[in-house]
PDB file of N, CA and C in Angstrom:
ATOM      1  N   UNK A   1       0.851  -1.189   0.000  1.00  0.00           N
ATOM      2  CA  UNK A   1       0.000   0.000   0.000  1.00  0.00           C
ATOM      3  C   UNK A   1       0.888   1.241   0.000  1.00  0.00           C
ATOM      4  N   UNK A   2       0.516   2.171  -0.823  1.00  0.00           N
ATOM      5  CA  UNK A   2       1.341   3.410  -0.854  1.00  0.00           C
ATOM      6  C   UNK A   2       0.859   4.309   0.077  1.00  0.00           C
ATOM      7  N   UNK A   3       2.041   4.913   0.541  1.00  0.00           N
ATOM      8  CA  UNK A   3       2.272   5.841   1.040  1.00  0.00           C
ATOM      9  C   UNK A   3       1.306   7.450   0.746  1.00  0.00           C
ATOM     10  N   UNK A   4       1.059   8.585   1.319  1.00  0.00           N
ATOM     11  CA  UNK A   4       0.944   9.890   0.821  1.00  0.00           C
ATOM     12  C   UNK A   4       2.453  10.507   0.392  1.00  0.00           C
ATOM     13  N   UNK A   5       3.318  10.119   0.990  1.00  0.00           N
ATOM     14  CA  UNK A   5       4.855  10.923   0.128  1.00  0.00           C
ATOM     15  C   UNK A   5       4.707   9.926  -1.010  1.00  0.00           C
ATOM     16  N   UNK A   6       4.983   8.828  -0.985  1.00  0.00           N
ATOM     17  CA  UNK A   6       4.910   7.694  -2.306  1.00  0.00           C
ATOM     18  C   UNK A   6       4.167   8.565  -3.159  1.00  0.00           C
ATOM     19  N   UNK A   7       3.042   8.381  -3.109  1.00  0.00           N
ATOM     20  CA  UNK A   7       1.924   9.104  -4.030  1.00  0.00           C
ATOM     21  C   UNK A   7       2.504  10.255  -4.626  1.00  0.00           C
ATOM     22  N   UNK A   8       2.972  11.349  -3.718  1.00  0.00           N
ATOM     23  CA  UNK A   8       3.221  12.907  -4.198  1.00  0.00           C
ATOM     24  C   UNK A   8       4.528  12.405  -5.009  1.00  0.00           C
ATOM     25  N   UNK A   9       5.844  11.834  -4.502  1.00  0.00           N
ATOM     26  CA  UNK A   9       6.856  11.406  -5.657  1.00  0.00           C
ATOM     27  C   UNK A   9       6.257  10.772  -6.668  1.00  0.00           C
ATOM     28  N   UNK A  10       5.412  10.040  -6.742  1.00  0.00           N
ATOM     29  CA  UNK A  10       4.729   9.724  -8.250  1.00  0.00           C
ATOM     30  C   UNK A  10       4.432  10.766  -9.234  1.00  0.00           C
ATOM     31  N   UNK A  11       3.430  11.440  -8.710  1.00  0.00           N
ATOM     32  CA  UNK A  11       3.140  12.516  -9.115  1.00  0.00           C
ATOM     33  C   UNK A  11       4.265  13.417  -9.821  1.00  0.00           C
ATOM     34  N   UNK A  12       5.187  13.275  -8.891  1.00  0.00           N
ATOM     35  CA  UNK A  12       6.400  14.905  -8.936  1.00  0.00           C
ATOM     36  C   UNK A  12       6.900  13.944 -10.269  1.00  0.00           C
ATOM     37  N   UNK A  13       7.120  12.666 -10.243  1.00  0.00           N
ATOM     38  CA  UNK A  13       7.758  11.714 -11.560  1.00  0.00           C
ATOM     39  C   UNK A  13       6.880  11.799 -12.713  1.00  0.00           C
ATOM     40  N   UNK A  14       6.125  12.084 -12.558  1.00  0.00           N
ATOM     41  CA  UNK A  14       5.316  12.558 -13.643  1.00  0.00           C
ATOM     42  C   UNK A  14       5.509  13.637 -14.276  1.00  0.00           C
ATOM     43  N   UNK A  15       5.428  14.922 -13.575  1.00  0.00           N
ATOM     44  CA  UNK A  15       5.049  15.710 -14.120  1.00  0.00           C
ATOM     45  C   UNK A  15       6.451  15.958 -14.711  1.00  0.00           C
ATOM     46  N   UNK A  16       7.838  15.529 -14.152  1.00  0.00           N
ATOM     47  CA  UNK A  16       9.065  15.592 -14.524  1.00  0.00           C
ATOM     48  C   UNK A  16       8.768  15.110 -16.469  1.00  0.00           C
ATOM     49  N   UNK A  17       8.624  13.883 -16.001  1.00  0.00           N
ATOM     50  CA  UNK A  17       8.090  12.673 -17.583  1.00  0.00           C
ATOM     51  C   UNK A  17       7.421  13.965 -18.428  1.00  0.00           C
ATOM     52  N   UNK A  18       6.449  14.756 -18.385  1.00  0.00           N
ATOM     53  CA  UNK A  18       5.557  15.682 -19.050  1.00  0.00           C
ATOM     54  C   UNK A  18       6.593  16.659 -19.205  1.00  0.00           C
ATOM     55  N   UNK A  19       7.430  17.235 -18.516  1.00  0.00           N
ATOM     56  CA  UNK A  19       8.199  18.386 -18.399  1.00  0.00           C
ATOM     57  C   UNK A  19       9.159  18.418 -20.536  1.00  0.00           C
ATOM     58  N   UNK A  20       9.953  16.838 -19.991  1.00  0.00           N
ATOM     59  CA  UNK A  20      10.600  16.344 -20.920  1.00  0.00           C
ATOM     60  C   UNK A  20      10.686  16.621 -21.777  1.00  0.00           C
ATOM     61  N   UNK A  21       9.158  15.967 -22.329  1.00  0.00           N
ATOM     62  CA  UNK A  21       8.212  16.077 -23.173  1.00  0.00           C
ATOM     63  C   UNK A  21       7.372  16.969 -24.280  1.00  0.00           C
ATOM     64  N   UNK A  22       7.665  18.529 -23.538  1.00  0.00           N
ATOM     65  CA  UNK A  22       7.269  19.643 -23.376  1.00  0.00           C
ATOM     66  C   UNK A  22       5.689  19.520 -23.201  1.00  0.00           C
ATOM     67  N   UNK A  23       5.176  19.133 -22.422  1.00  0.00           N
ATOM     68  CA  UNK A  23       3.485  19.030 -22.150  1.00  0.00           C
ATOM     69  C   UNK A  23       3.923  19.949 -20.796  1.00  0.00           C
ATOM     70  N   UNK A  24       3.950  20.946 -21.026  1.00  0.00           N
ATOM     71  CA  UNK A  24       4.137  21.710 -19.305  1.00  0.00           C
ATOM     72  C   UNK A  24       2.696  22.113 -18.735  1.00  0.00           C
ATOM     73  N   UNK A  25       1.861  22.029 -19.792  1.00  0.00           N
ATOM     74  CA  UNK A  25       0.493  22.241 -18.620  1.00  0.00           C
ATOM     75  C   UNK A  25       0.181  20.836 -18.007  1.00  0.00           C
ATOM     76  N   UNK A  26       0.493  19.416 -18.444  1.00  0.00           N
ATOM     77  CA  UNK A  26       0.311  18.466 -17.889  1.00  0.00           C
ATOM     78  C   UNK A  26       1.489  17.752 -16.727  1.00  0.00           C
ATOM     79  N   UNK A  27       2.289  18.826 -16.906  1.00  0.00           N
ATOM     80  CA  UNK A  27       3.313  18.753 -15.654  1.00  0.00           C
ATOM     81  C   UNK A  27       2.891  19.739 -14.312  1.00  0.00           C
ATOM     82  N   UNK A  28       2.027  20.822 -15.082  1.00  0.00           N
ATOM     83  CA  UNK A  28       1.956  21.849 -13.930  1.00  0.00           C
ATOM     84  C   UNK A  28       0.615  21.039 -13.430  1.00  0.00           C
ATOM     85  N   UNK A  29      -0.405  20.269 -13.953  1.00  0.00           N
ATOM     86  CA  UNK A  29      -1.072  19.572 -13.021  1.00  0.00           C
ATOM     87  C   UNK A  29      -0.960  18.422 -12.439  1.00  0.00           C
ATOM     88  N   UNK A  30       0.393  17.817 -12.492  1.00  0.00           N
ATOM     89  CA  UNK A  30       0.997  16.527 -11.854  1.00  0.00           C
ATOM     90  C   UNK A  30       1.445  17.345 -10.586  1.00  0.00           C
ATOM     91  N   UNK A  31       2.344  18.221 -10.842  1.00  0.00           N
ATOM     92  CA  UNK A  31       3.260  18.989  -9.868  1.00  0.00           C
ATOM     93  C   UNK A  31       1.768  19.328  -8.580  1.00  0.00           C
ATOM     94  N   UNK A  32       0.879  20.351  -8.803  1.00  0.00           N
ATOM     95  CA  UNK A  32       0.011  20.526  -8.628  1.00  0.00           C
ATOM     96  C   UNK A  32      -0.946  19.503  -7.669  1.00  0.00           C
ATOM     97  N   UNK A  33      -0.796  18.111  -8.161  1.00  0.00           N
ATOM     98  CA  UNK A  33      -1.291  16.946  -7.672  1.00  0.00           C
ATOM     99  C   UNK A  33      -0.333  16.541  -6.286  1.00  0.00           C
ATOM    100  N   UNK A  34       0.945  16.560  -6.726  1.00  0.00           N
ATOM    101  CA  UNK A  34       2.369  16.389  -5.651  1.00  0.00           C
ATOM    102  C   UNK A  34       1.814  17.493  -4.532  1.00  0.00           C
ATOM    103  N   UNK A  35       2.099  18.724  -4.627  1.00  0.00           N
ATOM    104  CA  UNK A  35       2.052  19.812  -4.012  1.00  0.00           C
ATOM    105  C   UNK A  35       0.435  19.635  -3.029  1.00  0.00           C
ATOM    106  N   UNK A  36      -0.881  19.601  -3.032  1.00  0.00           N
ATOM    107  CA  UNK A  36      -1.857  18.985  -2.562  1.00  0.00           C
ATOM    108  C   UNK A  36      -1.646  18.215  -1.659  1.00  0.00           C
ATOM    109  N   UNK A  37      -1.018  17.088  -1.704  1.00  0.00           N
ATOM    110  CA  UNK A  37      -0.928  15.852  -0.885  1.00  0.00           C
ATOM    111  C   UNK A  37       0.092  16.345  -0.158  1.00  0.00           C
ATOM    112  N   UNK A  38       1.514  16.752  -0.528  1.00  0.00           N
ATOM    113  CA  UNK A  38       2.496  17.303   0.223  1.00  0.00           C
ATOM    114  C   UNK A  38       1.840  18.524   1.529  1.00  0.00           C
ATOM    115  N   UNK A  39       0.653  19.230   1.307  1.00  0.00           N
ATOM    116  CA  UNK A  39       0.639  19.973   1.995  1.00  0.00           C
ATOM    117  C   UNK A  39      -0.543  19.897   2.922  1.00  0.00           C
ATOM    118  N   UNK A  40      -1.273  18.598   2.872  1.00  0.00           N
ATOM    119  CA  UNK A  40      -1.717  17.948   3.792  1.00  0.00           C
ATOM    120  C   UNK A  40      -1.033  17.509   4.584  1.00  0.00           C
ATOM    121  N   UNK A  41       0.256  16.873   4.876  1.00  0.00           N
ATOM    122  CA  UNK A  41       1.674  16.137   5.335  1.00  0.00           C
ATOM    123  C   UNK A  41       1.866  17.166   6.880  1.00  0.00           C
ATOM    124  N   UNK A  42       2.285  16.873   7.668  1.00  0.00           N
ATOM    125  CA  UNK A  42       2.843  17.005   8.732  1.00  0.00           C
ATOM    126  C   UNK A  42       4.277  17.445   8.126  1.00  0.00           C
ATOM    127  N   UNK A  43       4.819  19.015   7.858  1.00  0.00           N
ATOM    128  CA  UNK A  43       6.243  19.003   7.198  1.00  0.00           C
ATOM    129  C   UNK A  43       7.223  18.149   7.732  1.00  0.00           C
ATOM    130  N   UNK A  44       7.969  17.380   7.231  1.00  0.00           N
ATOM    131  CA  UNK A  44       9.260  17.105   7.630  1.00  0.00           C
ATOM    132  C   UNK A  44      10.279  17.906   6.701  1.00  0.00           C
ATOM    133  N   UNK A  45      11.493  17.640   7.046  1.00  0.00           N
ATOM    134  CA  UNK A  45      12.451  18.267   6.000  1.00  0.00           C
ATOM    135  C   UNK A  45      12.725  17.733   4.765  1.00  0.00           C
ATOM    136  N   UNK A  46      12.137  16.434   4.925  1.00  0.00           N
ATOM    137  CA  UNK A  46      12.145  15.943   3.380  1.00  0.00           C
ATOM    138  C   UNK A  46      10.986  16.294   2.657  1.00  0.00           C
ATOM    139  N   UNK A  47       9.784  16.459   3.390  1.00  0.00           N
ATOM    140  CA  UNK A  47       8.594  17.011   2.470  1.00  0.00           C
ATOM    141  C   UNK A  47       8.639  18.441   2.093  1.00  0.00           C
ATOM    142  N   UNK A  48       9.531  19.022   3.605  1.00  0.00           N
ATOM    143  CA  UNK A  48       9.502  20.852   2.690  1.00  0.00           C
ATOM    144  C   UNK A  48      10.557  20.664   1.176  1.00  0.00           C
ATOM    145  N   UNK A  49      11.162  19.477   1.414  1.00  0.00           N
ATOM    146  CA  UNK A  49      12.352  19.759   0.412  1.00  0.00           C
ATOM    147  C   UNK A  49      11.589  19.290  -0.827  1.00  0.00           C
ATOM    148  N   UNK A  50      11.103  18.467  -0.820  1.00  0.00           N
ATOM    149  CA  UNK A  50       9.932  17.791  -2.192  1.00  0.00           C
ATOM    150  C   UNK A  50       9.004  18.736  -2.761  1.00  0.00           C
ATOM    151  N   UNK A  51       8.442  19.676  -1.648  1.00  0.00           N
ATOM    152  CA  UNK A  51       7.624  20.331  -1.823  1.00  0.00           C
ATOM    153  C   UNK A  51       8.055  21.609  -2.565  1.00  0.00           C
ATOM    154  N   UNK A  52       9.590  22.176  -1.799  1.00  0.00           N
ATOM    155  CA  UNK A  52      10.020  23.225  -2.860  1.00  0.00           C
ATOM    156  C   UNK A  52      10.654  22.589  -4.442  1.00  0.00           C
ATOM    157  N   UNK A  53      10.889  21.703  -4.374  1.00  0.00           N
ATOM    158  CA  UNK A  53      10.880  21.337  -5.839  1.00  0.00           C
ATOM    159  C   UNK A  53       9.777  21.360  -7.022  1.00  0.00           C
ATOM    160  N   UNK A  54       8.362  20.913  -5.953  1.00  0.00           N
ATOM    161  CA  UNK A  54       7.482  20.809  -6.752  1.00  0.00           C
ATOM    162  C   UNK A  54       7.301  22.478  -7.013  1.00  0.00           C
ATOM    163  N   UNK A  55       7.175  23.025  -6.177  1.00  0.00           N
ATOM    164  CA  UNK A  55       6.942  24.489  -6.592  1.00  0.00           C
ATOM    165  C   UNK A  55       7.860  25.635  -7.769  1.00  0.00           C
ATOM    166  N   UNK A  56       9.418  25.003  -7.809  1.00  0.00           N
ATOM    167  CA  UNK A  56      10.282  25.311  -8.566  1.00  0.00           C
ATOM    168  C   UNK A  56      10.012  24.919 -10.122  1.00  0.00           C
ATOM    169  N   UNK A  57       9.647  23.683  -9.763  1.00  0.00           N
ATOM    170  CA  UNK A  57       9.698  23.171 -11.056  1.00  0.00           C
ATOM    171  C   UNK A  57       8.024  23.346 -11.616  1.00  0.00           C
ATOM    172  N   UNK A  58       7.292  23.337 -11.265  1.00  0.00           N
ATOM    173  CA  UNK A  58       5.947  23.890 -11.692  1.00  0.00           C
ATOM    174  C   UNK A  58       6.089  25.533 -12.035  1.00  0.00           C
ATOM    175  N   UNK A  59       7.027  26.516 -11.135  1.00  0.00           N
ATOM    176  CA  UNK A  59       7.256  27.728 -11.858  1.00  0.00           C
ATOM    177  C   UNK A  59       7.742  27.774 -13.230  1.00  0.00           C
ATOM    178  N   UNK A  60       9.001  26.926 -13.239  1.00  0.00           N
ATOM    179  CA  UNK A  60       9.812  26.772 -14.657  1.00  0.00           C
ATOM    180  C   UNK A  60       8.327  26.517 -15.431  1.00  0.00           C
ATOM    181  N   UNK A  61       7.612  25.169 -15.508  1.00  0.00           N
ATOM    182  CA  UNK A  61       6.377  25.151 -16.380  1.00  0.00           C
ATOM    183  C   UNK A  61       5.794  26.278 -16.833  1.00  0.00           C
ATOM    184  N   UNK A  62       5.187  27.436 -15.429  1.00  0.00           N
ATOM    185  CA  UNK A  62       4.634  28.723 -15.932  1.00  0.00           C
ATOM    186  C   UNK A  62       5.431  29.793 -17.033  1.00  0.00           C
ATOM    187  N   UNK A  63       6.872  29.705 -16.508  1.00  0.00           N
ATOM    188  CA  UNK A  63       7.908  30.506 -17.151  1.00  0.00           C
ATOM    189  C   UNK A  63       7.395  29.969 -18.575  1.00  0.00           C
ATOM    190  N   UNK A  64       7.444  28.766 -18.969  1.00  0.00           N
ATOM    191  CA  UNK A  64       7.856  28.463 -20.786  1.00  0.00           C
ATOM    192  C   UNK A  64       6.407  28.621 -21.213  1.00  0.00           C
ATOM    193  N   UNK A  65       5.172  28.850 -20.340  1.00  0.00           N
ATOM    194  CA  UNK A  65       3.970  28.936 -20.724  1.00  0.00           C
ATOM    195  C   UNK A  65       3.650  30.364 -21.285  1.00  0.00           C
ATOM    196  N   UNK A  66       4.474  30.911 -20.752  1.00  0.00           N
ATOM    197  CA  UNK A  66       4.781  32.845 -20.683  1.00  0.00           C
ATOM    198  C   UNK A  66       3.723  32.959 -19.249  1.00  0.00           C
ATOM    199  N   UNK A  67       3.452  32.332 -18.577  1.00  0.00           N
ATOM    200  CA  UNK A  67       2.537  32.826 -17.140  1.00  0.00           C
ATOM    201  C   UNK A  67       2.978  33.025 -16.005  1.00  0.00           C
ATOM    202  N   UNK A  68       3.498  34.362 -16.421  1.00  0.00           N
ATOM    203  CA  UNK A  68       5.220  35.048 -15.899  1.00  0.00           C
ATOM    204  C   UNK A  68       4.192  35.294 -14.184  1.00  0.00           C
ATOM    205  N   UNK A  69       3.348  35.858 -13.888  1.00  0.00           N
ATOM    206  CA  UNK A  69       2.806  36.018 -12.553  1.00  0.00           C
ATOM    207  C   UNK A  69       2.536  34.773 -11.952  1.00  0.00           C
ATOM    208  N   UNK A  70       2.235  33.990 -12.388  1.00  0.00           N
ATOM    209  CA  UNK A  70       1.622  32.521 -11.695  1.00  0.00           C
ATOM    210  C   UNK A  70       3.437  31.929 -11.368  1.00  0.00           C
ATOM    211  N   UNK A  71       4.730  31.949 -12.273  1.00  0.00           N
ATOM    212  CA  UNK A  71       5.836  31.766 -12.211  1.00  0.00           C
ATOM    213  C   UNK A  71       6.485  32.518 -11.274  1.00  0.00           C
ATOM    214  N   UNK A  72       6.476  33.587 -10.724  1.00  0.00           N
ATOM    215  CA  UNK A  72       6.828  34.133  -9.799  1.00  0.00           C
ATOM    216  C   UNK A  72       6.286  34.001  -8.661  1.00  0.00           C
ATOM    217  N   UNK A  73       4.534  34.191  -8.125  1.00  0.00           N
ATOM    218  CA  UNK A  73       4.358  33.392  -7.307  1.00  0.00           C
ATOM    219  C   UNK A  73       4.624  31.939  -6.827  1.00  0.00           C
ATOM    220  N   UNK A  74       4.537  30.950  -7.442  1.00  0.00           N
ATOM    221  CA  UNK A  74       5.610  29.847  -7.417  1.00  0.00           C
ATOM    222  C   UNK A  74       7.112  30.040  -6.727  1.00  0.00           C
ATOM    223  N   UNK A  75       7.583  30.807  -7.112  1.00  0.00           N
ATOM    224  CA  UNK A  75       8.764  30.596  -7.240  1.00  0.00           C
ATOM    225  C   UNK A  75       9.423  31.767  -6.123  1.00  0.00           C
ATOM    226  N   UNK A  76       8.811  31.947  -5.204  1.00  0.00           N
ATOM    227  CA  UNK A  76       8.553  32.885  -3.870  1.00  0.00           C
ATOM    228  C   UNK A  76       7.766  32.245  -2.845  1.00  0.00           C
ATOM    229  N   UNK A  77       6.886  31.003  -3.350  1.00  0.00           N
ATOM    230  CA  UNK A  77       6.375  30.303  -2.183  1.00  0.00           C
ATOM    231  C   UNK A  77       7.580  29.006  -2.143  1.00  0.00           C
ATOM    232  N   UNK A  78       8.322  28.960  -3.319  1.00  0.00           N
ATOM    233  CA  UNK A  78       9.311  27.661  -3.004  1.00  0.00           C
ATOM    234  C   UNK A  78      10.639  27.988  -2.230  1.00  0.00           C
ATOM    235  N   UNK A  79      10.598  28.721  -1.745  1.00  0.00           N
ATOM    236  CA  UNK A  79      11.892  29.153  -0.935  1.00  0.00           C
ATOM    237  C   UNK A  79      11.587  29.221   0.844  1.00  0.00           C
TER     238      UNK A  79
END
């Protein structure tokens, strides 16, 4: 039985897989999916650390989308 971190690294492996790919709106709703479950979580330091990834790397998505405000918010809550 999986985990809720299991689950959100699935997710975050996904949306990576989509990133690749260039499908960045189907990465920004994997990431999106990660980020959800992550922030139900009790933080540990490995979930804040998962969690600012997901947020980094879902900004980069907004960046190549040109959704330069949604990319900056992102990328100010991942720090």
């Amino acid at each position: 039985m999986s985990t809720a971190v299991d689950d959100s690294a699935a997710f975050r492996e996904q949306g990576n897989q989509a990133f690749k790919q260039g499908h960045f709106q189907e990465a920004i709703d994997r990431y999106t999916d990660a980020i959800n479950i992550l922030n139900d979580l009790q933080l540990t330091e490995i979930n804040k650390n998962d969690l600012t990834k997901c947020y980094s790397n879902r900004s980069q998505c907004y960046i190549n989308l040109g959704q330069y405000d949604d990319a900056v918010e992102d990328a100010t809550r991942g720090t």
